[in-house]
C-alpha atoms as a PDB file:
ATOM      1  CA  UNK A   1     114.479 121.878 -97.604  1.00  0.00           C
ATOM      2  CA  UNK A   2     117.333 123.625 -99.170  1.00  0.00           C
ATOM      3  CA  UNK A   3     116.471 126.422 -97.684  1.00  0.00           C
ATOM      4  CA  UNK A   4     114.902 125.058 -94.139  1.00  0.00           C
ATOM      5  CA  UNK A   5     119.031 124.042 -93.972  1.00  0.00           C
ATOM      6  CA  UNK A   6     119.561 127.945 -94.668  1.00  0.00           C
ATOM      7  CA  UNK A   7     117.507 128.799 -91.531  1.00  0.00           C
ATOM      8  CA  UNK A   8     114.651 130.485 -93.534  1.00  0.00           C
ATOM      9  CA  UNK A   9     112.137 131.011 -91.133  1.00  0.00           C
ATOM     10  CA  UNK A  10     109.464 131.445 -94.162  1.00  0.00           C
ATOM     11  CA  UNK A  11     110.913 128.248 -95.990  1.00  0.00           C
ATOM     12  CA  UNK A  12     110.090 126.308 -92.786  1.00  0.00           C
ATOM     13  CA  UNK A  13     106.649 128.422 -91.966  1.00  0.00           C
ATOM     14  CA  UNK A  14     105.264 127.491 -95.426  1.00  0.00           C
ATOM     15  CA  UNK A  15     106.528 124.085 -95.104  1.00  0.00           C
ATOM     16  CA  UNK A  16     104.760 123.489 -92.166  1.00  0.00           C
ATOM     17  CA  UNK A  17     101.753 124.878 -93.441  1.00  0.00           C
ATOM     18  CA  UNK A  18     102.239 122.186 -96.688  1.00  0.00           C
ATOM     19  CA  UNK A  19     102.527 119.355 -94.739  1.00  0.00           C
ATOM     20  CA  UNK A  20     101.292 119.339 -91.223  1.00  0.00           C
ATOM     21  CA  UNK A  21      98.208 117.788 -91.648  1.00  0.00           C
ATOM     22  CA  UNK A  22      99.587 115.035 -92.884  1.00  0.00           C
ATOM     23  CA  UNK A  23     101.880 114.771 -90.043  1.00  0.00           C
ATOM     24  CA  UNK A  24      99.201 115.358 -87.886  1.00  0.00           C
ATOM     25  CA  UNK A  25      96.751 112.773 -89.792  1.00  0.00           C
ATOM     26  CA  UNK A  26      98.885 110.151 -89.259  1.00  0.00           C
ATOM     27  CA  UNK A  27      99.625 110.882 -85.925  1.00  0.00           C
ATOM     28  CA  UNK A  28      95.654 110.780 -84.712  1.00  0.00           C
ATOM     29  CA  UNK A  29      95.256 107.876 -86.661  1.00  0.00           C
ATOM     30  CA  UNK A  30      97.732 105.975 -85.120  1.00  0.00           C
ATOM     31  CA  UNK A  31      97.752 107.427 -81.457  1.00  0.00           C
ATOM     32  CA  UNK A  32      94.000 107.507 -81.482  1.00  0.00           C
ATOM     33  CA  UNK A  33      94.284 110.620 -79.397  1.00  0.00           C
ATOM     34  CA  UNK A  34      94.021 114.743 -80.197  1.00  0.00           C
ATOM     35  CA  UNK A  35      96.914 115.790 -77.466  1.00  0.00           C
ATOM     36  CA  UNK A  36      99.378 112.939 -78.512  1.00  0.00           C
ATOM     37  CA  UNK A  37      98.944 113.531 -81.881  1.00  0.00           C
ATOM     38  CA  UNK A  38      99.908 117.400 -81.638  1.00  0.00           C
ATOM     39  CA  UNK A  39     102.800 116.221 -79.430  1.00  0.00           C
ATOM     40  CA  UNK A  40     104.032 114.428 -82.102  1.00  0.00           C
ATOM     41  CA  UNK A  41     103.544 116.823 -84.682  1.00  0.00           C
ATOM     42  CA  UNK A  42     105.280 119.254 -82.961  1.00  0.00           C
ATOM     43  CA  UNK A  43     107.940 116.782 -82.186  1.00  0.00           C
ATOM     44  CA  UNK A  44     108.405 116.318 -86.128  1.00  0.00           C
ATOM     45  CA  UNK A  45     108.595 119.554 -87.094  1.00  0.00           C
ATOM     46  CA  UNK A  46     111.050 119.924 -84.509  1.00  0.00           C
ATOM     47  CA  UNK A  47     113.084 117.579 -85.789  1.00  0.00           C
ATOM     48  CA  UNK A  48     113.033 119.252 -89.284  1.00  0.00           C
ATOM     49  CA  UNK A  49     114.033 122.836 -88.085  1.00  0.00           C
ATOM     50  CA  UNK A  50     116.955 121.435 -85.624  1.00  0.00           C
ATOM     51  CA  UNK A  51     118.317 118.995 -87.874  1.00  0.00           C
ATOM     52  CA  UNK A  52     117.205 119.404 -91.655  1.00  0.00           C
ATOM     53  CA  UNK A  53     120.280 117.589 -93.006  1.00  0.00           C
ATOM     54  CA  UNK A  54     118.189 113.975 -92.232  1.00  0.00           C
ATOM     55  CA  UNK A  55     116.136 114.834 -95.299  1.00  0.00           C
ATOM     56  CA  UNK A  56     118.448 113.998 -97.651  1.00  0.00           C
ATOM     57  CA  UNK A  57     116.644 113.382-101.100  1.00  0.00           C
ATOM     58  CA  UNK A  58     113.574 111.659-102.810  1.00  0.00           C
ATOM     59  CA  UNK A  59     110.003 112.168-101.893  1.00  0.00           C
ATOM     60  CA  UNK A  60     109.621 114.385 -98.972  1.00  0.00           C
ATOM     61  CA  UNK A  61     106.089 113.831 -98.442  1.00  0.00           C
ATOM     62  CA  UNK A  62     106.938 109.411 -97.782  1.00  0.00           C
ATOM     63  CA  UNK A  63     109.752 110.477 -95.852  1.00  0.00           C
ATOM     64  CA  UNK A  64     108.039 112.816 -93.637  1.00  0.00           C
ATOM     65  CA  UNK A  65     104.945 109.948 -92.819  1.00  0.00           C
ATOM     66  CA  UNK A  66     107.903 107.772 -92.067  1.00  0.00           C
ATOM     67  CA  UNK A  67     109.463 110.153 -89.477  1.00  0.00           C
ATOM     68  CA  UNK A  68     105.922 110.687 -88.108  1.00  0.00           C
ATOM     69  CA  UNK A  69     104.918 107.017 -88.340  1.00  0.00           C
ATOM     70  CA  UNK A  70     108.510 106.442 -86.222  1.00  0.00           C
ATOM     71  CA  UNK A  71     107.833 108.910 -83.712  1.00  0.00           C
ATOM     72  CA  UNK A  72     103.496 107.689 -83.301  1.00  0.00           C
ATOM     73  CA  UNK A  73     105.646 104.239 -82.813  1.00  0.00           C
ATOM     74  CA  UNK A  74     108.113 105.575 -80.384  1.00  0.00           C
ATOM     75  CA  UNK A  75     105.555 107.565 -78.182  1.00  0.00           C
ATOM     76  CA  UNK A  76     103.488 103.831 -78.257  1.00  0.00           C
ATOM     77  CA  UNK A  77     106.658 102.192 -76.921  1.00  0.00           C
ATOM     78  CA  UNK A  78     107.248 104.398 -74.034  1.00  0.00           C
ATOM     79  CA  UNK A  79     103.101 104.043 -73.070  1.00  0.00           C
ATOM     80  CA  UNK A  80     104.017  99.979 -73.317  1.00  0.00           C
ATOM     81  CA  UNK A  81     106.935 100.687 -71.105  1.00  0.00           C
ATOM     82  CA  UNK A  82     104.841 102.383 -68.853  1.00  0.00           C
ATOM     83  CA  UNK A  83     102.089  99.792 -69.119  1.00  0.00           C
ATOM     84  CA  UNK A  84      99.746 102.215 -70.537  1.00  0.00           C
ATOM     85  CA  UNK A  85      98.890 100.296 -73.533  1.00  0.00           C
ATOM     86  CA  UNK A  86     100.687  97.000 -75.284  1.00  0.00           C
ATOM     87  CA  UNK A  87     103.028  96.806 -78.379  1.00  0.00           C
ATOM     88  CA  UNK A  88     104.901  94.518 -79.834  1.00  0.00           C
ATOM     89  CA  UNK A  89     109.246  95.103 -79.816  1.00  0.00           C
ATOM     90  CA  UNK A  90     108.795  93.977 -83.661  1.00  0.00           C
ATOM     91  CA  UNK A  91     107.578  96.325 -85.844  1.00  0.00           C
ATOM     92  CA  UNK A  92     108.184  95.373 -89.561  1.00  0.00           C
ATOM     93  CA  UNK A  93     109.541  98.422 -91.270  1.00  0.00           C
ATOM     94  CA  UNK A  94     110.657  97.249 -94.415  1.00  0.00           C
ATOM     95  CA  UNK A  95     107.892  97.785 -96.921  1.00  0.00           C
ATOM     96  CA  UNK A  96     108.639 100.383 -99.377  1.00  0.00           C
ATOM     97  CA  UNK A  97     105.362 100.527-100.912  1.00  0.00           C
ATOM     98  CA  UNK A  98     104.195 102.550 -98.099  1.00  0.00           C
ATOM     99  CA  UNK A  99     106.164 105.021 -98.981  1.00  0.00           C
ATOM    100  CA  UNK A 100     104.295 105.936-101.950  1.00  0.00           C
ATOM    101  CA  UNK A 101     100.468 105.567 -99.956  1.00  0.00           C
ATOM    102  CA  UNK A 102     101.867 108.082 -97.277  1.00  0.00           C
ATOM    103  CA  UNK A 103     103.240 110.357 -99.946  1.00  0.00           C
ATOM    104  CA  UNK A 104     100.059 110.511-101.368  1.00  0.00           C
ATOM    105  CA  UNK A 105      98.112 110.954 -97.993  1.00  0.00           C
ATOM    106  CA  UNK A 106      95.171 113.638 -97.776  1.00  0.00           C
ATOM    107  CA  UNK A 107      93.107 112.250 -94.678  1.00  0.00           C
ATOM    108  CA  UNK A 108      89.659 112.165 -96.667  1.00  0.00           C
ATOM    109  CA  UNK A 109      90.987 110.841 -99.950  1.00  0.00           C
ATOM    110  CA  UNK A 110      92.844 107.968 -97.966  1.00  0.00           C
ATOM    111  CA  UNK A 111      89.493 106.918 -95.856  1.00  0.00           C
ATOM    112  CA  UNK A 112      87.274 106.976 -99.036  1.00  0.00           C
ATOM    113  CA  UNK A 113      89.898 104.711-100.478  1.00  0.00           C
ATOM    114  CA  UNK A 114      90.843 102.137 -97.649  1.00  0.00           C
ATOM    115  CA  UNK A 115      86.698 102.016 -97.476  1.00  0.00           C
ATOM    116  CA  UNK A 116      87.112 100.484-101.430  1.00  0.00           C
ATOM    117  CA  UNK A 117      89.338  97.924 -99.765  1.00  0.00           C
ATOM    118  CA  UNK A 118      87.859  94.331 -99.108  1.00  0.00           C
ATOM    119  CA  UNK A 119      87.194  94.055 -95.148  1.00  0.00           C
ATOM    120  CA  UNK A 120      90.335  91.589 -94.768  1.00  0.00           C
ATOM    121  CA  UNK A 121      92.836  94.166 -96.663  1.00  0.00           C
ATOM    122  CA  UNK A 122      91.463  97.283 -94.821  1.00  0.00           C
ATOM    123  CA  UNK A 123      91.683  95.870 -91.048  1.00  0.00           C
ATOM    124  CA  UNK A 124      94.885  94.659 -91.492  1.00  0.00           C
ATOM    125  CA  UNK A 125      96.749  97.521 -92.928  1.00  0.00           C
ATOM    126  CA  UNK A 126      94.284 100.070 -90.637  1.00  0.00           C
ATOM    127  CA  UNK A 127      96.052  97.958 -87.746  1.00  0.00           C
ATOM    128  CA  UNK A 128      99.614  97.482 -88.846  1.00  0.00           C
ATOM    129  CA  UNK A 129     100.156 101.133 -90.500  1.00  0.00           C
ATOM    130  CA  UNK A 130      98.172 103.696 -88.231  1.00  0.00           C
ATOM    131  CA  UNK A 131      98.130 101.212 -84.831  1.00  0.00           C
ATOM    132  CA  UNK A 132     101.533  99.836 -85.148  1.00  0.00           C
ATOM    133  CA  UNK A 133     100.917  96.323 -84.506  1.00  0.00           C
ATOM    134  CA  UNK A 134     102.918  93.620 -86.054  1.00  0.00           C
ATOM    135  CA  UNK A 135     102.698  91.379 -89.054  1.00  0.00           C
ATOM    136  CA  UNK A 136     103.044  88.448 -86.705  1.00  0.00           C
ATOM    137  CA  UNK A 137     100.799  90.262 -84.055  1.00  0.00           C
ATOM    138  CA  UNK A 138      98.076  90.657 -87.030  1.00  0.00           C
ATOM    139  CA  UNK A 139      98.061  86.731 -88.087  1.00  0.00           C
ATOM    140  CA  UNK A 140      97.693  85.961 -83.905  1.00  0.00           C
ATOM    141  CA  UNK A 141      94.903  87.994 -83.646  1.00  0.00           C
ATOM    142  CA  UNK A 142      93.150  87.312 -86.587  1.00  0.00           C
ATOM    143  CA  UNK A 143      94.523  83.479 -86.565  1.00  0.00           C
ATOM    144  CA  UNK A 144      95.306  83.789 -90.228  1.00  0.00           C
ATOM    145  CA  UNK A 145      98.544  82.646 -91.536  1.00  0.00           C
ATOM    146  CA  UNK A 146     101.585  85.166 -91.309  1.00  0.00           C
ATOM    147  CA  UNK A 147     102.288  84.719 -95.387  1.00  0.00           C
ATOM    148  CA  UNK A 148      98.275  85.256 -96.113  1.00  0.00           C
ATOM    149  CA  UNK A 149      98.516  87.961 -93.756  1.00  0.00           C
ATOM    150  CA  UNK A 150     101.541  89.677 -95.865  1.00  0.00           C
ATOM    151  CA  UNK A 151      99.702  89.137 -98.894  1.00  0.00           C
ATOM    152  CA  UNK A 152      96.823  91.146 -97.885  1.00  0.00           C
ATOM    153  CA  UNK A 153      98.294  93.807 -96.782  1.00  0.00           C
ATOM    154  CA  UNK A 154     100.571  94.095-100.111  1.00  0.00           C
ATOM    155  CA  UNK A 155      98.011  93.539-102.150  1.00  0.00           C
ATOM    156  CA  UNK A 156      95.779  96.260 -99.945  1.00  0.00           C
ATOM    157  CA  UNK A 157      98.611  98.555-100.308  1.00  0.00           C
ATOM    158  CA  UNK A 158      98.940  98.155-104.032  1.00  0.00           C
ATOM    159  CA  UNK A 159      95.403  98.499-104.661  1.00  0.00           C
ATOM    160  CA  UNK A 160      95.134 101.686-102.200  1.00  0.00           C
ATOM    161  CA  UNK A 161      98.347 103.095-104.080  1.00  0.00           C
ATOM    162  CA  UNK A 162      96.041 102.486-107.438  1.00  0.00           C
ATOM    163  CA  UNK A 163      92.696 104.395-106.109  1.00  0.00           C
ATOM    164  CA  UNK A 164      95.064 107.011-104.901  1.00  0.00           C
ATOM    165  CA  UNK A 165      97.143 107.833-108.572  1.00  0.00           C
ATOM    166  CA  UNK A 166      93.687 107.679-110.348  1.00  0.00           C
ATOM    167  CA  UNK A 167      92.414 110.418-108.106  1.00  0.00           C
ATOM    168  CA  UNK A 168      89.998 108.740-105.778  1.00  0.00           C
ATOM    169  CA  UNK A 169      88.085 110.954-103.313  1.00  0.00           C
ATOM    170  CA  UNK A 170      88.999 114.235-105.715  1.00  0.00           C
END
């Protein structure tokens, strides 16, 4: 990045080619569509070229998902707005165990390790994480408690972040 802030066109050219499929992964997951998902992607990379100084340290690769996750969520707003599809004003974004799933994402490594998740830990974090739906939206939907609901998904996460570090789907 220390050299994306330089303006090194190759800096930024090989990070793109490092990381774009995850941006992209998430992106389709969440968005569901091919066209949207390259709009965001390009959107993000955007972001990185005009403005590198928003990276400012730690992992790159959970703070990237982050900035993607944020735009999928953003481009989902506007569509509510528009009455294209619904989503809920709420969006928890305070979970910092994400962080280390999405810096660990590789699209077929993550599916063949959310598929080792119970049915109950998969759905929920499949719906909160990739279709941006709420923790409160989750337990209406499912009619589970919020707090069981929150469990789940932590415990999901941790257990997701644990197939990933001992190299599931390698």
């Amino acid at each position: 990045m220390a050299r994306v802030r330089d303006r090194d066109v190759a800096a930024f050219e090989s990070l793109y080619d490092a990381y774009y499929r995850l941006v992209y992964g998430v992106a389709l997951r969440m968005l569901g569509e091919r066209a949207a998902a390259e709009d965001v992607t390009q959107s993000v990379f955007l972001k990185i070229w005009t403005s590198p100084e928003r990276f400012v340290a730690g992992n790159f690769g959970a703070w990237l998902s982050r900035v993607a996750r944020n735009g999928c969520l953003d481009m989902l707003r506007k569509r509510a707005v528009r009455g294209e599809t619904e989503l809920p004003c709420d969006v928890q974004d305070d979970a910092p165990i994400d962080d280390v799933v999405f810096a660990n994402i590789d699209g077929a490594r993550v599916r063949e390790a959310l598929s080792a998740l119970p049915e109950e830990q998969r759905s929920l974090i499949e719906l909160g994480f990739f279709a941006g739906v709420t923790h409160d939206e989750l337990a209406r939907r499912t009619s589970t408690p919020l707090g069981t609901v929150k469990t789940r998904i932590r415990t999901g996460l941790r257990r997701l972040r644990s197939l990933l570090e001992n190299g599931m789907g390698r």
